[in-house]
PDB file of N, CA and C in Angstrom:
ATOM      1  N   UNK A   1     -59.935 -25.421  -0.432  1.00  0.00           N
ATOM      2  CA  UNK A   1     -58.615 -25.619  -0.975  1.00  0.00           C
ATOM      3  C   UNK A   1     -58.231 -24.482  -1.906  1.00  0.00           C
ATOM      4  N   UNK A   2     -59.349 -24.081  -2.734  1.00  0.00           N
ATOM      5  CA  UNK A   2     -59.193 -22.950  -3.218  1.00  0.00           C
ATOM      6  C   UNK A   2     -58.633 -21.682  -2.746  1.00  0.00           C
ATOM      7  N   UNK A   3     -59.557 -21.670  -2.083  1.00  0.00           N
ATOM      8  CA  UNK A   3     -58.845 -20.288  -0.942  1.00  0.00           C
ATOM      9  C   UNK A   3     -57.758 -20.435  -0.232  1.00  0.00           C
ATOM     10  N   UNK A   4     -57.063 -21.422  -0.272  1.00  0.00           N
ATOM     11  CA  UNK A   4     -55.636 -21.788   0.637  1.00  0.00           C
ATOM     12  C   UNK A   4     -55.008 -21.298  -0.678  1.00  0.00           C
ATOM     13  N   UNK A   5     -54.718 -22.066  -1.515  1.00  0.00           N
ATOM     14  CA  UNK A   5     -53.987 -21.763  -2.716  1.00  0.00           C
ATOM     15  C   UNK A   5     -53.962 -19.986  -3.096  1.00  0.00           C
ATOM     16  N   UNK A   6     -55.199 -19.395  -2.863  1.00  0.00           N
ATOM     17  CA  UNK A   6     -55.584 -18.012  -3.110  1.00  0.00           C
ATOM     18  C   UNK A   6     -54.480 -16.923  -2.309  1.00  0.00           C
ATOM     19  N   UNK A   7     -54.914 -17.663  -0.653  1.00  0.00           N
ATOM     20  CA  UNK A   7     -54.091 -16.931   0.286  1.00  0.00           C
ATOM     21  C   UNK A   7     -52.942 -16.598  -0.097  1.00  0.00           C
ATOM     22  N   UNK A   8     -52.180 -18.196  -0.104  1.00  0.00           N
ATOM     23  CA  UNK A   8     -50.715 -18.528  -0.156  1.00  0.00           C
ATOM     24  C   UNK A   8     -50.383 -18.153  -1.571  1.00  0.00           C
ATOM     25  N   UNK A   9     -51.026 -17.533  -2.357  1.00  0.00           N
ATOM     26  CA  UNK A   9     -50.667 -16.854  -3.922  1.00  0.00           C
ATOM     27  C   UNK A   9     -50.286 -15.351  -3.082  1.00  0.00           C
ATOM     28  N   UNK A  10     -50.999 -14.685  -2.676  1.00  0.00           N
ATOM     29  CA  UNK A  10     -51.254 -13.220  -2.032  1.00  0.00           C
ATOM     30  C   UNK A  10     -50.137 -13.455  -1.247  1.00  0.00           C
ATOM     31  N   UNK A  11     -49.592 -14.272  -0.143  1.00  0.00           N
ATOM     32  CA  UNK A  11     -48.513 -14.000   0.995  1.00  0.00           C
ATOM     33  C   UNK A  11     -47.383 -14.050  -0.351  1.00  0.00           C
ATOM     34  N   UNK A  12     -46.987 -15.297  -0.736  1.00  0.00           N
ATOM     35  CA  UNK A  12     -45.950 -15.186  -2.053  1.00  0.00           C
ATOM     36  C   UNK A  12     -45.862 -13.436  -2.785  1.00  0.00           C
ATOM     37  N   UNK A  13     -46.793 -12.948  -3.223  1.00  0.00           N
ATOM     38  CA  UNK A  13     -46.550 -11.580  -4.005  1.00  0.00           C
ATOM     39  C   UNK A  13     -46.237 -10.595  -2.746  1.00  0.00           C
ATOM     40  N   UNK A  14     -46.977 -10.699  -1.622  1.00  0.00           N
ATOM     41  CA  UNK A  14     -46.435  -9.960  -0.218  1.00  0.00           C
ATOM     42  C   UNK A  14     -45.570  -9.772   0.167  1.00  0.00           C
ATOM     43  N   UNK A  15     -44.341 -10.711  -0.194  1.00  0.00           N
ATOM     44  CA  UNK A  15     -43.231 -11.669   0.384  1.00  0.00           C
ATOM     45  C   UNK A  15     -41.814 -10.688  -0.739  1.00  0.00           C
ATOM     46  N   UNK A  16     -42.926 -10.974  -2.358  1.00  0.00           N
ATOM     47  CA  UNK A  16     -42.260 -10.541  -3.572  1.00  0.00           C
ATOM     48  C   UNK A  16     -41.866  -9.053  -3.086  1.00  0.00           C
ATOM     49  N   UNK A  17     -43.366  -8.516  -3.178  1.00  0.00           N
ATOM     50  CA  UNK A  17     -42.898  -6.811  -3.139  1.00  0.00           C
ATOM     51  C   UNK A  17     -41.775  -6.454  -1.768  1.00  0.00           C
ATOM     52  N   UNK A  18     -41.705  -7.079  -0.861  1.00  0.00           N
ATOM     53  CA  UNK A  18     -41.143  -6.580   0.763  1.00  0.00           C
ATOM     54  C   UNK A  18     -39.799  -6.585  -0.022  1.00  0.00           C
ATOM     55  N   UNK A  19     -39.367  -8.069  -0.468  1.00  0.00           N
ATOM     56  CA  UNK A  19     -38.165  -8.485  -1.021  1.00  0.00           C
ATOM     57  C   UNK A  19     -37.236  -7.168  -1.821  1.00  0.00           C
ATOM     58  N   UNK A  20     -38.505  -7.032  -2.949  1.00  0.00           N
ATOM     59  CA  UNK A  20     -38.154  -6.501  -4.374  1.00  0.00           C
ATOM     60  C   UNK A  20     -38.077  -5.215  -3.673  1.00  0.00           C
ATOM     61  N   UNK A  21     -38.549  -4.446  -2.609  1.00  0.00           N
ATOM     62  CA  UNK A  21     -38.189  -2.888  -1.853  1.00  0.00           C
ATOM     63  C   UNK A  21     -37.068  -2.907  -1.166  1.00  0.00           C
ATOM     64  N   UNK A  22     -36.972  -4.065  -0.553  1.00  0.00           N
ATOM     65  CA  UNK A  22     -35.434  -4.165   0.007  1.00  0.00           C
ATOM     66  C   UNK A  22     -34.334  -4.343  -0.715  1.00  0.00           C
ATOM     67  N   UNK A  23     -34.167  -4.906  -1.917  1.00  0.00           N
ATOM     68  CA  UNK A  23     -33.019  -5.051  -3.004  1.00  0.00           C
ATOM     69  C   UNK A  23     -33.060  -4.208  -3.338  1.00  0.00           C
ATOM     70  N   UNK A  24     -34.432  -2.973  -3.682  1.00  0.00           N
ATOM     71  CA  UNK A  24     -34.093  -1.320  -4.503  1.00  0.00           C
ATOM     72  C   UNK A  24     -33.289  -0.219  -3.116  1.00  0.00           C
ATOM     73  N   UNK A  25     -33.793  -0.877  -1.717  1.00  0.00           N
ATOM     74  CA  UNK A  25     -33.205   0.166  -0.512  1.00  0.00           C
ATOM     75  C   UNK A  25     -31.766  -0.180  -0.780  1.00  0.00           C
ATOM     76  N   UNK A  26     -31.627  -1.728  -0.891  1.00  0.00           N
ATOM     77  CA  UNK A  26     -29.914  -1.768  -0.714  1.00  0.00           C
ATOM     78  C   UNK A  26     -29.086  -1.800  -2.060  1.00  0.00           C
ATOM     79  N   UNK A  27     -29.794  -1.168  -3.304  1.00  0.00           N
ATOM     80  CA  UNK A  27     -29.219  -1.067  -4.560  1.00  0.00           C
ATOM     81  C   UNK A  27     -28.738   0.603  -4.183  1.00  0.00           C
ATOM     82  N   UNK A  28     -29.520   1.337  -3.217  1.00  0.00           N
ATOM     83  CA  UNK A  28     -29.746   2.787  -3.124  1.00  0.00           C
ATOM     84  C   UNK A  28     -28.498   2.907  -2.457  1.00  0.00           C
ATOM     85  N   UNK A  29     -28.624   2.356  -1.066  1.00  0.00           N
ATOM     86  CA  UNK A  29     -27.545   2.752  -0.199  1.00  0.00           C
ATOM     87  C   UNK A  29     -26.172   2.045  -0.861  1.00  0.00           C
ATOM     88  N   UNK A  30     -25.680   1.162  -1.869  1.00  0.00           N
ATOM     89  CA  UNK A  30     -24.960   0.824  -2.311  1.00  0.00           C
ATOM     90  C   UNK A  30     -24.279   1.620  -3.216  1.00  0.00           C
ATOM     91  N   UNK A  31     -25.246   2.704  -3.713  1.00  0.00           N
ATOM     92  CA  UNK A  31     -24.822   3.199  -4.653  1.00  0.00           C
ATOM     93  C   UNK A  31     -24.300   4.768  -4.421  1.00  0.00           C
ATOM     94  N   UNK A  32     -25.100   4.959  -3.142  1.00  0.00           N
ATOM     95  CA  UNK A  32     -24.378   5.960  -2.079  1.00  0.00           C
ATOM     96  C   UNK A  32     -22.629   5.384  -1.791  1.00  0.00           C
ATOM     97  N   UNK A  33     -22.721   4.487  -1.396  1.00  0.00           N
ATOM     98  CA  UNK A  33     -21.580   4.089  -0.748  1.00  0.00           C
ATOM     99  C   UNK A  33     -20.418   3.963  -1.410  1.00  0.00           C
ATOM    100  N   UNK A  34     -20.600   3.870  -2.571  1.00  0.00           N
ATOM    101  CA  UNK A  34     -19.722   3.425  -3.552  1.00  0.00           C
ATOM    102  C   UNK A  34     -19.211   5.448  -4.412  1.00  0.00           C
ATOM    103  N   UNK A  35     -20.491   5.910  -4.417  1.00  0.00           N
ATOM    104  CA  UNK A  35     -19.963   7.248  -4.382  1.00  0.00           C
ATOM    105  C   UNK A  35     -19.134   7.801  -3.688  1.00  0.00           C
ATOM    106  N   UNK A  36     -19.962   7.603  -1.974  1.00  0.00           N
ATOM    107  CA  UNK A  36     -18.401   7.928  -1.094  1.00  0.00           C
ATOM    108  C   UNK A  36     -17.314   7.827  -1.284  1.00  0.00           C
ATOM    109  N   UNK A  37     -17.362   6.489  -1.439  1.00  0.00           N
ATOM    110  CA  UNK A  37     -15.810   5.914  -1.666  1.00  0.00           C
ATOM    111  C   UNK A  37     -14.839   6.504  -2.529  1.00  0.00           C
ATOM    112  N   UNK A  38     -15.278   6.819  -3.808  1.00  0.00           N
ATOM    113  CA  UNK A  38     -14.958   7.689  -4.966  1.00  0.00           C
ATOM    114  C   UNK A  38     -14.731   9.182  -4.413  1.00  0.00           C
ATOM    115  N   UNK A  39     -15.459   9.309  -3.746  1.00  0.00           N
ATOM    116  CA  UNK A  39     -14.788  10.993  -3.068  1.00  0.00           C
ATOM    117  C   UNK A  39     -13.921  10.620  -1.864  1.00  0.00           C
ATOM    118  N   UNK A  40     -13.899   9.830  -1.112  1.00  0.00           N
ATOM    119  CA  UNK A  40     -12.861   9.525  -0.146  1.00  0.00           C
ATOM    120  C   UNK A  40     -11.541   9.281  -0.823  1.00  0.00           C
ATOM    121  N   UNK A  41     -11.596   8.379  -1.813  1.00  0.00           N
ATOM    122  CA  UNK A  41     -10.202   8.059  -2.623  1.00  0.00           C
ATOM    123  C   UNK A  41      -9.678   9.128  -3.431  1.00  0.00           C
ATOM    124  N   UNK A  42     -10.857  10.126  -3.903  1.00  0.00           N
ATOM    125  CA  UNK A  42      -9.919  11.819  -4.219  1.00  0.00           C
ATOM    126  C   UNK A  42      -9.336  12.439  -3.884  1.00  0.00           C
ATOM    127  N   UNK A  43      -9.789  12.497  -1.970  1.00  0.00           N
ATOM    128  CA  UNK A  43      -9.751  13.065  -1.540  1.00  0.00           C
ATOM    129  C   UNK A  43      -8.173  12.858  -0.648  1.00  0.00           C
ATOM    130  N   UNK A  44      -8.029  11.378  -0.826  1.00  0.00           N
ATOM    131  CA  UNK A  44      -6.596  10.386  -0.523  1.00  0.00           C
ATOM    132  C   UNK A  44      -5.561  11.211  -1.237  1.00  0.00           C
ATOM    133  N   UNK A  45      -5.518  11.060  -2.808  1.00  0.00           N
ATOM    134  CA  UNK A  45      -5.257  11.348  -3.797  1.00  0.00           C
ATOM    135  C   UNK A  45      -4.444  12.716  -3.483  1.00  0.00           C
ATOM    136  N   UNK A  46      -5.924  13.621  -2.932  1.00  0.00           N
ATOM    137  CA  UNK A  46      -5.070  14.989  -3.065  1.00  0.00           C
ATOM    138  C   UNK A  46      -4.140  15.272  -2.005  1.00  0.00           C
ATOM    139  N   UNK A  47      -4.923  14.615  -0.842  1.00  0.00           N
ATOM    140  CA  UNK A  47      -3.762  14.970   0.925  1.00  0.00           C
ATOM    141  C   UNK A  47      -2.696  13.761   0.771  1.00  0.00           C
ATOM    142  N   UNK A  48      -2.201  13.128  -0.571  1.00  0.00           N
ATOM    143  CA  UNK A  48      -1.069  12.708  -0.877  1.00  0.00           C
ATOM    144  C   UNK A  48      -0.061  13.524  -1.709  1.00  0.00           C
ATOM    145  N   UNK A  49      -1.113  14.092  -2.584  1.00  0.00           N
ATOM    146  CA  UNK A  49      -0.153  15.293  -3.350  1.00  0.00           C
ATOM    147  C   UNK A  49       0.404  16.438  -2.351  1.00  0.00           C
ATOM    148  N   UNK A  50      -0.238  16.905  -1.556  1.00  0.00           N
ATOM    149  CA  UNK A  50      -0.434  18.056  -0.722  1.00  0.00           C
ATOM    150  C   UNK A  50       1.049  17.548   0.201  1.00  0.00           C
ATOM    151  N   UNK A  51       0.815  16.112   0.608  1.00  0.00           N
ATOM    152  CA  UNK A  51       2.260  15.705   1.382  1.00  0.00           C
ATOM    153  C   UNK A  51       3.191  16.081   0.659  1.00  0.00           C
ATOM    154  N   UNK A  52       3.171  14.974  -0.780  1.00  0.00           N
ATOM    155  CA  UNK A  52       4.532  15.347  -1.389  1.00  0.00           C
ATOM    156  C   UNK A  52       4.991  16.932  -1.470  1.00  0.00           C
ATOM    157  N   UNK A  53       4.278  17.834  -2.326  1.00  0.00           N
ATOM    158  CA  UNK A  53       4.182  19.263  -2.222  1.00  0.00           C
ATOM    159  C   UNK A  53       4.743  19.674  -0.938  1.00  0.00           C
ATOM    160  N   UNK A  54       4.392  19.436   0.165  1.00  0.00           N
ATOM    161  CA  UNK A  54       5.141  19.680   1.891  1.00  0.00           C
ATOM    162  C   UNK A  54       6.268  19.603   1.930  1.00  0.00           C
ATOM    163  N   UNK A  55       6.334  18.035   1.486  1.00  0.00           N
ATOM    164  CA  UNK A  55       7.595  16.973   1.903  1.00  0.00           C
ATOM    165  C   UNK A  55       8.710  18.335   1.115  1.00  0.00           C
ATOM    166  N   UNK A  56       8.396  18.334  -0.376  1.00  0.00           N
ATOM    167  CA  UNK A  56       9.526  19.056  -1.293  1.00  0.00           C
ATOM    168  C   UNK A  56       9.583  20.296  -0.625  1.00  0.00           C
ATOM    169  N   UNK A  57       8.575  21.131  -0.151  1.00  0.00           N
ATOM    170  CA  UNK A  57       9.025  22.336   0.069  1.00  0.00           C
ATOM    171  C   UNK A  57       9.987  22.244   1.033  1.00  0.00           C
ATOM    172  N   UNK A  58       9.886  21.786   2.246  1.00  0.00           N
ATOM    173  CA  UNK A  58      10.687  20.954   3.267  1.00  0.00           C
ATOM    174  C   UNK A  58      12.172  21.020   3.022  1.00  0.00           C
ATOM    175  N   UNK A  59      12.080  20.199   2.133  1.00  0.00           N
ATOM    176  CA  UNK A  59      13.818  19.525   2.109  1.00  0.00           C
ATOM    177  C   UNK A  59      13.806  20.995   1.170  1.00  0.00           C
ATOM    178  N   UNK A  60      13.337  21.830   0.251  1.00  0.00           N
ATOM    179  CA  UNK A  60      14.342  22.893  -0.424  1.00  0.00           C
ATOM    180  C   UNK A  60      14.649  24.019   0.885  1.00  0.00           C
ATOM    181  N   UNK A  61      13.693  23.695   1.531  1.00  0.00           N
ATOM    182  CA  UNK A  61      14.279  24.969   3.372  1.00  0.00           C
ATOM    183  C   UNK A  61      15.170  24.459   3.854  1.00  0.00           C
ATOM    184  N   UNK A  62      14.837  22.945   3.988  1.00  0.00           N
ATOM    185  CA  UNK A  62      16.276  22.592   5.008  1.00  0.00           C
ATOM    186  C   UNK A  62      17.194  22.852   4.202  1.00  0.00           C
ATOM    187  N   UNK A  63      17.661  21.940   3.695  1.00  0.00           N
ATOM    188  CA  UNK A  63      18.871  22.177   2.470  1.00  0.00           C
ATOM    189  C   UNK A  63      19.367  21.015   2.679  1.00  0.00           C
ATOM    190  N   UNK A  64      20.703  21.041   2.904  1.00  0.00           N
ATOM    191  CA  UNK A  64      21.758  19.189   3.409  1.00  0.00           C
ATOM    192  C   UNK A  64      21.121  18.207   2.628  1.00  0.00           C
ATOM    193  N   UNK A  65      21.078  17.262   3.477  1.00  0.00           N
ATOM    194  CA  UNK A  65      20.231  15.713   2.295  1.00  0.00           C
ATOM    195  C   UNK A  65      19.022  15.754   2.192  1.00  0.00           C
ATOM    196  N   UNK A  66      18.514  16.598   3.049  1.00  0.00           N
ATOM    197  CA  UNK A  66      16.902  16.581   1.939  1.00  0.00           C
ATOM    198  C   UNK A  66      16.881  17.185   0.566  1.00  0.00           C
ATOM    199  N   UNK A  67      17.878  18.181   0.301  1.00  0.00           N
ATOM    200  CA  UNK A  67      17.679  18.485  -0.301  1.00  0.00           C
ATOM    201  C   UNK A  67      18.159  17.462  -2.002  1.00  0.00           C
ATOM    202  N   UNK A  68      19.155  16.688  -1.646  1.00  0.00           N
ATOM    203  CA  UNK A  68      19.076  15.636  -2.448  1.00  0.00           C
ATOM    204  C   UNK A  68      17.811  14.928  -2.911  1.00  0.00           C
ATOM    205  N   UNK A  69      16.799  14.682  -1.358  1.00  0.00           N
ATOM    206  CA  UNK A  69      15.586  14.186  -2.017  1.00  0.00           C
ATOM    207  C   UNK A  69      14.701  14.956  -3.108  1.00  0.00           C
ATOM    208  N   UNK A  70      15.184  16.162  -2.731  1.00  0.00           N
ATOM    209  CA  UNK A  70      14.067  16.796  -3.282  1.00  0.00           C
ATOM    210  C   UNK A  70      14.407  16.991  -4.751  1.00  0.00           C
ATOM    211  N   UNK A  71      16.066  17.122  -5.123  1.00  0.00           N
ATOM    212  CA  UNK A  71      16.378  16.578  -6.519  1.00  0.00           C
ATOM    213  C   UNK A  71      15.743  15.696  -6.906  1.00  0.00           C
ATOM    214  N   UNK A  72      15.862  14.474  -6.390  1.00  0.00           N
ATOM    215  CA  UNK A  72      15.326  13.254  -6.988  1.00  0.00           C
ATOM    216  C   UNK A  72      13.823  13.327  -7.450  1.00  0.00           C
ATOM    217  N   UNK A  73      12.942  14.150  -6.443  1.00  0.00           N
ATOM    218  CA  UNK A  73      11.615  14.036  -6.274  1.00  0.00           C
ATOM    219  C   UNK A  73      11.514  14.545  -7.809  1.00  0.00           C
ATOM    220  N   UNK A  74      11.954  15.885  -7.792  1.00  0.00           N
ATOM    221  CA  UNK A  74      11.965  16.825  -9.248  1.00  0.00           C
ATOM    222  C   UNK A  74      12.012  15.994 -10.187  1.00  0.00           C
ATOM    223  N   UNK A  75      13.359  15.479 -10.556  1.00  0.00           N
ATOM    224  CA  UNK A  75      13.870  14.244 -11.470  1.00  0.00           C
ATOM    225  C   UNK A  75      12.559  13.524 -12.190  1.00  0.00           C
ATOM    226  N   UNK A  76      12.101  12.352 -10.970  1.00  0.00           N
ATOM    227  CA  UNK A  76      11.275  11.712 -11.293  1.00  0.00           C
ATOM    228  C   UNK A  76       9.945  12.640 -11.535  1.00  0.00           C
ATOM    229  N   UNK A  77       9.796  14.092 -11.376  1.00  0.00           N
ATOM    230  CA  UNK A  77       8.536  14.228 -12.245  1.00  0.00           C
ATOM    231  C   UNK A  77       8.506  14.819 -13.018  1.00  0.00           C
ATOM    232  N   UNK A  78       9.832  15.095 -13.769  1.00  0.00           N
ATOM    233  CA  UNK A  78      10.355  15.747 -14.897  1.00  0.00           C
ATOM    234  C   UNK A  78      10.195  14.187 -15.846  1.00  0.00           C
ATOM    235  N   UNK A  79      10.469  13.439 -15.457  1.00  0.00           N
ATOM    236  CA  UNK A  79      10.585  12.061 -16.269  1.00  0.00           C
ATOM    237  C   UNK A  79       9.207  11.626 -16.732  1.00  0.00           C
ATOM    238  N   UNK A  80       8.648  11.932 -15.604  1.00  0.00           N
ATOM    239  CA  UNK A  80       6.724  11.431 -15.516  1.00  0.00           C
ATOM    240  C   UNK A  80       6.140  12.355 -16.308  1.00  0.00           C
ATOM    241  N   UNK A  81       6.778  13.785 -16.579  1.00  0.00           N
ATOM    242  CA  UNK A  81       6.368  14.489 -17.377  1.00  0.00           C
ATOM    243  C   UNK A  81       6.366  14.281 -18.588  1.00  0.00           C
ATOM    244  N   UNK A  82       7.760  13.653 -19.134  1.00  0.00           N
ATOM    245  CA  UNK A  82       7.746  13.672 -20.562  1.00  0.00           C
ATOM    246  C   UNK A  82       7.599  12.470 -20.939  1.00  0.00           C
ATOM    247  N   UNK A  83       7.229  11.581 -19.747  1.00  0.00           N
ATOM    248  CA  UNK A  83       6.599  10.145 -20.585  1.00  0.00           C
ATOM    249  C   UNK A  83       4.912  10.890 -21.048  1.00  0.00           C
ATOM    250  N   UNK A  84       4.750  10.954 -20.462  1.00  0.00           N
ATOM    251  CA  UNK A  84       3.226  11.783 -20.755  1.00  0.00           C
ATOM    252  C   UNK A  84       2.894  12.710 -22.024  1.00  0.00           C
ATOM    253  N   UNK A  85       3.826  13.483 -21.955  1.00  0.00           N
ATOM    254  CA  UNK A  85       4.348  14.021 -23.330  1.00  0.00           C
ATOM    255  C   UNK A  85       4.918  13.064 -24.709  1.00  0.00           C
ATOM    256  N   UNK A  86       5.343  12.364 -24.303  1.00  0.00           N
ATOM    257  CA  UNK A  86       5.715  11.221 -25.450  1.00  0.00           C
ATOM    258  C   UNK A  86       4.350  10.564 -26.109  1.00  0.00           C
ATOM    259  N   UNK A  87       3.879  10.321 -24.661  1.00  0.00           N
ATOM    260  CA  UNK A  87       2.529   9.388 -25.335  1.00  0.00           C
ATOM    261  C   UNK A  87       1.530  10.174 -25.824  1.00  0.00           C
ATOM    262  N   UNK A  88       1.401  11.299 -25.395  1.00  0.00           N
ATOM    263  CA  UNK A  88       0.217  12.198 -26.130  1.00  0.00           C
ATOM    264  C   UNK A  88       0.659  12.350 -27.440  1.00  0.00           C
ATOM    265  N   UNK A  89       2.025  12.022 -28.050  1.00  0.00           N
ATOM    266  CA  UNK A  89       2.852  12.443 -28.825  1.00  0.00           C
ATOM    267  C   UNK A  89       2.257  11.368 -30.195  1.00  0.00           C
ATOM    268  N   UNK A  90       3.163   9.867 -29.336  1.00  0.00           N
ATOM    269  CA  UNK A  90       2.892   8.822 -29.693  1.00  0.00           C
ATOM    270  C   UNK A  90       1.383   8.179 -30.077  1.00  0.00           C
TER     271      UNK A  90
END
């Protein structure tokens, strides 16, 4: 009986370590993944700026009503500018 109890102590810690290597593999690759993500969403970030930047150059070539947008575009980051400026202010 002893030695049953002995075994089944040894499979339990067997069981522990397999466990406890697999929660550190998938703490690893989690923490990969989550990096990615953080460079994928920069990377969003910038080939969104890069559009807008397009979009504006765009409408100042065409001219006609884009070029209205592209007032507006200005506008609003003349505005975004000096809220930014306010609060560094503030």
């Amino acid at each position: 009986m002893l030695e049953d109890v002995k075994q089944k102590i040894k499979q339990l810690i067997s069981a522990y370590e397999k466990e406890k290597m697999e929660r550190e593999r998938l703490q690893t690759a989690l923490q990969k993944a989550e990096e990615q993500n953080e460079t994928y969403k920069q990377q969003i970030i910038e080939l969104e700026r890069q559009i807008d930047n397009l979009k504006l150059t765009e409408a100042f070539m065409a001219g006609g009503k884009d070029s209205t947008q592209a007032r507006k575009k200005i506008d609003s980051l003349i505005k975004e500018i000096d809220r930014c400026i306010s609060a560094m202010e503030g």
